[in-house]
Protein backbone atom coordinates (compact mmCIF):
# COMPACT_ATOMS: atom_id res chain seq x y z
CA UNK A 1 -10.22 -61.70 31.02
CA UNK A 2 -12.92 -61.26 28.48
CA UNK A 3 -11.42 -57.77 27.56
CA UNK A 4 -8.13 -59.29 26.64
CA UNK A 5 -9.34 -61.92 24.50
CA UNK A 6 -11.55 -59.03 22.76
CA UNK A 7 -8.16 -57.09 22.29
CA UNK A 8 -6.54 -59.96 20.60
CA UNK A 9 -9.44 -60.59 18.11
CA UNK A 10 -9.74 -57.06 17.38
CA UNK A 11 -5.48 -56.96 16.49
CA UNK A 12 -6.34 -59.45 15.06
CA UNK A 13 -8.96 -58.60 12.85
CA UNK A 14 -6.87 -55.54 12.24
CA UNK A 15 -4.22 -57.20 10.85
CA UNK A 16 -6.46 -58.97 7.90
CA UNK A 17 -8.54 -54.94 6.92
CA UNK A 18 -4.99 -53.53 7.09
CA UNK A 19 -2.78 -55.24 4.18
């Protein structure tokens, strides 16, 4: 469960470094 909340941060994150 942890994992997938980790994988939407991290797209998340993604999203705001990549324009």
């Amino acid at each position: 469960a942890k994992d997938i909340a980790d994988l939407g941060s991290l797209k998340e994150a993604a999203r705001i470094f990549v324009p």
